[in-house]
Structure formats: structure tokens, C-alpha cells
PDB file of N, CA and C in Angstrom:
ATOM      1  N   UNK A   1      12.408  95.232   8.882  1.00  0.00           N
ATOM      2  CA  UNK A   1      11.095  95.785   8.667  1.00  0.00           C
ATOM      3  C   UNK A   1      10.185  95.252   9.776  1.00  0.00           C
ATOM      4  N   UNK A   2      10.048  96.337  11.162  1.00  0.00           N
ATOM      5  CA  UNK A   2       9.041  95.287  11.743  1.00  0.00           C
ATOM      6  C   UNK A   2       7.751  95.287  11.578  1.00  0.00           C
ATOM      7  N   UNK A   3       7.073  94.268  12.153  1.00  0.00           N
ATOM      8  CA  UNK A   3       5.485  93.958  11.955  1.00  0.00           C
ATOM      9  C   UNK A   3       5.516  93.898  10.569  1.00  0.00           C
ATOM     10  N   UNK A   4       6.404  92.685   9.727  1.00  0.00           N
ATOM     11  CA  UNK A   4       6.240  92.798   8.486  1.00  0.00           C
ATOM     12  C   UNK A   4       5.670  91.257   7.898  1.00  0.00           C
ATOM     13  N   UNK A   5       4.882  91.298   7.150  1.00  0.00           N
ATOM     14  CA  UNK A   5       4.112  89.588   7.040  1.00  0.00           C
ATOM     15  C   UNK A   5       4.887  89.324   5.814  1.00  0.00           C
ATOM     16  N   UNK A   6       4.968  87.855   6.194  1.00  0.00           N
ATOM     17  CA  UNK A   6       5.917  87.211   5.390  1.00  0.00           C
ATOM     18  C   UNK A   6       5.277  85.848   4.537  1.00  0.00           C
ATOM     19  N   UNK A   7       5.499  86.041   2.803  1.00  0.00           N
ATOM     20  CA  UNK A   7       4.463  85.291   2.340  1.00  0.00           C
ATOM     21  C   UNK A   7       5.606  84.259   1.601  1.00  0.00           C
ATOM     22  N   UNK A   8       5.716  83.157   1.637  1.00  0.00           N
ATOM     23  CA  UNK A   8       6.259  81.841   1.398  1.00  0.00           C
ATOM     24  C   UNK A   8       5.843  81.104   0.092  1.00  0.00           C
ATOM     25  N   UNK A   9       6.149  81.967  -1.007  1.00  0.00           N
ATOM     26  CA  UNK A   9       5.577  81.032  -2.063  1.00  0.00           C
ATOM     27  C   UNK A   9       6.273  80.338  -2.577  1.00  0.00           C
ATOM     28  N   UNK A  10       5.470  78.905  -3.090  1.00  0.00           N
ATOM     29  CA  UNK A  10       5.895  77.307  -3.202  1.00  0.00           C
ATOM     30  C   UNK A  10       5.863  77.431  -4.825  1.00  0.00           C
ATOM     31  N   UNK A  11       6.972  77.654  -5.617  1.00  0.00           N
ATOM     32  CA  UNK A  11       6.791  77.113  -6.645  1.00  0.00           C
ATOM     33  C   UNK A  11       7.468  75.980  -7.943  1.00  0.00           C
ATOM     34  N   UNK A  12       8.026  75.152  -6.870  1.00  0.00           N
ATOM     35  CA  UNK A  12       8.965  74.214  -6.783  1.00  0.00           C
ATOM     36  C   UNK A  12       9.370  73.773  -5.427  1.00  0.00           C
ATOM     37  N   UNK A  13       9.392  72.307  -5.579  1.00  0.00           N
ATOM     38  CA  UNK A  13       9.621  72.423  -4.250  1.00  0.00           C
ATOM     39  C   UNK A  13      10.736  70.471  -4.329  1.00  0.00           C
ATOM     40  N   UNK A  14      11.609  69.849  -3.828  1.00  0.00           N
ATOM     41  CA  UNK A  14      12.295  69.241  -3.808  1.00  0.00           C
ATOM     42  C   UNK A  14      11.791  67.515  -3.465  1.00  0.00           C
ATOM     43  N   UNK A  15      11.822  66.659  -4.463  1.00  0.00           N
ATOM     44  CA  UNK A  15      11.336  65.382  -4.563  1.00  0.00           C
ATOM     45  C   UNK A  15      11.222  64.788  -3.171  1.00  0.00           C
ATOM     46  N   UNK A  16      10.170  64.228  -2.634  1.00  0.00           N
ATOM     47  CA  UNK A  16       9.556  63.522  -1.718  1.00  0.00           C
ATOM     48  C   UNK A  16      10.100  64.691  -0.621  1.00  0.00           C
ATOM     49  N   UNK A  17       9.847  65.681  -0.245  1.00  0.00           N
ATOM     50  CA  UNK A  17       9.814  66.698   0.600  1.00  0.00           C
ATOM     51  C   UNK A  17       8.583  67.074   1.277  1.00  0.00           C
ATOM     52  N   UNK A  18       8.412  67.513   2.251  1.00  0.00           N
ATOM     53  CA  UNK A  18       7.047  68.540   3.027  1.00  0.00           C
ATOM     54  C   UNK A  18       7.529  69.493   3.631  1.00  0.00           C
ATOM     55  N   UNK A  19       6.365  70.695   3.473  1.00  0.00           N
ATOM     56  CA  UNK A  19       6.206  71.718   4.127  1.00  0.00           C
ATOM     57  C   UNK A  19       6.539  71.624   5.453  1.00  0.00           C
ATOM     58  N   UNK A  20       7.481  72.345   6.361  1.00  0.00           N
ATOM     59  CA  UNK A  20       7.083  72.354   7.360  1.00  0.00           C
ATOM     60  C   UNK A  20       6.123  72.567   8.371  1.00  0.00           C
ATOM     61  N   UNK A  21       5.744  72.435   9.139  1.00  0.00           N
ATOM     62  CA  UNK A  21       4.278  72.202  10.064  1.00  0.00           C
ATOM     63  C   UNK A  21       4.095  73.713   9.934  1.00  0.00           C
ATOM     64  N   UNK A  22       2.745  74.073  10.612  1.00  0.00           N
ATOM     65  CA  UNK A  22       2.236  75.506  10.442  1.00  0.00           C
ATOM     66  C   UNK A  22       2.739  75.815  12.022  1.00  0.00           C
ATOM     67  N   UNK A  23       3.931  76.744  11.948  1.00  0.00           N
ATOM     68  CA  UNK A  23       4.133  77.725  13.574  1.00  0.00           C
ATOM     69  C   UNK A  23       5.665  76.867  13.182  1.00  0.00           C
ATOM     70  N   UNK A  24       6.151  75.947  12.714  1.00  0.00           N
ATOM     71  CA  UNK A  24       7.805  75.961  12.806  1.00  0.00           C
ATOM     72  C   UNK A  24       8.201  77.304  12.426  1.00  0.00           C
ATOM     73  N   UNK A  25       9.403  77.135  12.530  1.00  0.00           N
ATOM     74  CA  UNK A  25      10.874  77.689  11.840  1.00  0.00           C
ATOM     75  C   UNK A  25      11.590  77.194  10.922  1.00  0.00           C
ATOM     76  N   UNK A  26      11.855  78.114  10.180  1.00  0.00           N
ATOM     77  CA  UNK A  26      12.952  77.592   8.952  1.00  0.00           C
ATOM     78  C   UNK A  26      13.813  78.984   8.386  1.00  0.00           C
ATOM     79  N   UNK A  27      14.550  78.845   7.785  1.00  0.00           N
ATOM     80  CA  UNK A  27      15.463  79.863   6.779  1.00  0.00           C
ATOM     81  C   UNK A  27      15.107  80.070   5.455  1.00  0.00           C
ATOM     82  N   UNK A  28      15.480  81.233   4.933  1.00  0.00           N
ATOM     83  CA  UNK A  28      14.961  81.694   4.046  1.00  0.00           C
ATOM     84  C   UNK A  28      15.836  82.576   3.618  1.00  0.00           C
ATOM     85  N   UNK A  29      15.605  83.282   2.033  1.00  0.00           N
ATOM     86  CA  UNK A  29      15.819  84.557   1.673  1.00  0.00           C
ATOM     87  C   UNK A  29      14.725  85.712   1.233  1.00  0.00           C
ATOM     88  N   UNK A  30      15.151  86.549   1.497  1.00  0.00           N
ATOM     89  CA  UNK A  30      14.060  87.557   1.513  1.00  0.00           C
ATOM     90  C   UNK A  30      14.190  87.990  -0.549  1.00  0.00           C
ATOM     91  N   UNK A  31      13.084  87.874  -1.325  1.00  0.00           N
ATOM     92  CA  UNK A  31      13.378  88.046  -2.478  1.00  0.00           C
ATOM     93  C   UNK A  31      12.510  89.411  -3.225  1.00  0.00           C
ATOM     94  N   UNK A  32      11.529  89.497  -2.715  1.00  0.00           N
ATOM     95  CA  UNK A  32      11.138  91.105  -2.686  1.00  0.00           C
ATOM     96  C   UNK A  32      10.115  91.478  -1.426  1.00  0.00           C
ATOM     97  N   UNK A  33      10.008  92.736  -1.776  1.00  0.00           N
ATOM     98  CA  UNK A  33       9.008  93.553  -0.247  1.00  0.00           C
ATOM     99  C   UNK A  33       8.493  94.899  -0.889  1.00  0.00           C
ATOM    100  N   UNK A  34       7.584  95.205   0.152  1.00  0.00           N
ATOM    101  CA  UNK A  34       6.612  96.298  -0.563  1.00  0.00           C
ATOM    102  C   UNK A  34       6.560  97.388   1.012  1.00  0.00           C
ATOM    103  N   UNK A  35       7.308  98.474   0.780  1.00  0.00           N
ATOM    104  CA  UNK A  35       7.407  98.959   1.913  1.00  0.00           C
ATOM    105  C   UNK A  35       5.658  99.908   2.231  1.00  0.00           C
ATOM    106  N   UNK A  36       4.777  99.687   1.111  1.00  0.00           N
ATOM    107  CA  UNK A  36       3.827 100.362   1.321  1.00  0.00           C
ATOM    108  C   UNK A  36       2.979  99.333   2.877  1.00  0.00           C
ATOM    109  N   UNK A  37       2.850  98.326   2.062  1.00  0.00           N
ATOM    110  CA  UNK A  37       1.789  97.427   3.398  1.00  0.00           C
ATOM    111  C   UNK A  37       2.623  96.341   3.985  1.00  0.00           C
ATOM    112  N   UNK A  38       4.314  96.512   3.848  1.00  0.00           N
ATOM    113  CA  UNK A  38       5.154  95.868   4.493  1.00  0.00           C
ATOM    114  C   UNK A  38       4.973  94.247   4.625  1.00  0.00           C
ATOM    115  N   UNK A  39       5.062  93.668   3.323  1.00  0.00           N
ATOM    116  CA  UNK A  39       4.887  92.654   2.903  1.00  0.00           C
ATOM    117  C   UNK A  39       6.149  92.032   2.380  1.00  0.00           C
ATOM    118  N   UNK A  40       6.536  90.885   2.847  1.00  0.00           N
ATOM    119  CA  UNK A  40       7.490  89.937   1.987  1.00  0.00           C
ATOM    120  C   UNK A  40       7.502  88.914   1.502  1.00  0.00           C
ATOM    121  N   UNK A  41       8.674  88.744   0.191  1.00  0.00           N
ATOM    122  CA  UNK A  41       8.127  87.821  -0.715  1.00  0.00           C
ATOM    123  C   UNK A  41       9.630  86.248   0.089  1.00  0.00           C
ATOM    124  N   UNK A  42       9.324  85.349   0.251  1.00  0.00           N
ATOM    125  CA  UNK A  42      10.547  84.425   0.639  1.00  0.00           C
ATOM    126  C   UNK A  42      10.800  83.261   0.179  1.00  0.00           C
ATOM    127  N   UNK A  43      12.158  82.805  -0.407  1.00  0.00           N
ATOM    128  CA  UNK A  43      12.599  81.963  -1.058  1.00  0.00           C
ATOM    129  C   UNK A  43      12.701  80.993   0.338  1.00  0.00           C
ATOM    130  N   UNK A  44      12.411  79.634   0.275  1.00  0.00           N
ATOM    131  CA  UNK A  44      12.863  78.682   1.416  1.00  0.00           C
ATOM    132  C   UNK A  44      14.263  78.404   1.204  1.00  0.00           C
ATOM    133  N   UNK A  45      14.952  78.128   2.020  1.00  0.00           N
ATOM    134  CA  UNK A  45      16.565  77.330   2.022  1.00  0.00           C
ATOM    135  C   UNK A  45      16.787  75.832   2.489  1.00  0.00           C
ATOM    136  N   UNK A  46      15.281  75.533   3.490  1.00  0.00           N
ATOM    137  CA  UNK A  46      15.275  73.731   3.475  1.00  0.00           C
ATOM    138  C   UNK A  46      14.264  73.537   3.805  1.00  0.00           C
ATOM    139  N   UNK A  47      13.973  72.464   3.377  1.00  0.00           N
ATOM    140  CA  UNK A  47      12.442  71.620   3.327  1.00  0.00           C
ATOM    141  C   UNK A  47      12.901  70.679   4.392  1.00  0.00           C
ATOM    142  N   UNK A  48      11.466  69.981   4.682  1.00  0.00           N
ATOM    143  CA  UNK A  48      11.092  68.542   5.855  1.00  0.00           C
ATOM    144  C   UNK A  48      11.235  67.566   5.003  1.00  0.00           C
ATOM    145  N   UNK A  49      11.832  66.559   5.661  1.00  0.00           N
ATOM    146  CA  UNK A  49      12.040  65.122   5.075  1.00  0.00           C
ATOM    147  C   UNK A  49      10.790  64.313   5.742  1.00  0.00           C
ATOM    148  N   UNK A  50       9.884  63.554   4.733  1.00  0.00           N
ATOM    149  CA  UNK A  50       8.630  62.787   5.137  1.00  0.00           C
ATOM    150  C   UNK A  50       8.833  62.385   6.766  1.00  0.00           C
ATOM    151  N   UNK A  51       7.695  62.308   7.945  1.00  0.00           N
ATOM    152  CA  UNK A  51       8.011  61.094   8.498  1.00  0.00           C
ATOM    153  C   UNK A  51       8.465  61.965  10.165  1.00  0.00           C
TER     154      UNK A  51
END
């Protein structure tokens, strides 16, 4: 889907973990999308270790 924004919601997230910085990279799964305003919903696959 290009030019498609991708929204990262946190609702659990793994003991003494952080977000990665704002502009990294990480992996994911794509868990829903809205082909009207081309929006996605994304599961994370790994978190930052403190530090």
C-alpha cells in the first residue's frame, strides 16, 4: 500500500523495555488497514533494551 501511514499501538509492552527512538526501524506485523485513507494498524515484533 504506498504512501500508507502506519500507526503503532502500545498496548502492552515487555518488562523494563523502551520504545524505540522516534525515526528508527523495527519489525512488525501488519494487523489491520483501511484502504479508504490508507492507514495501518501494527503489532511490534521487538522492543529496546534500557541504556
Amino acid at each position: 500500500m504506498p504512501n500508507a501511514v502506519g500507526l503503532a499501538e502500545i498496548t502492552a509492552m515487555p518488562h523494563r523495555m523502551e520504545l524505540h527512538a522516534l525515526g528508527a526501524t523495527g519489525t512488525g506485523e501488519v494487523i489491520w488497514h483501511a484502504d479508504h485513507n490508507r492507514r495501518l494498524k501494527i503489532r511490534l515484533d521487538e522492543w529496546r533494551a534500557p541504556g
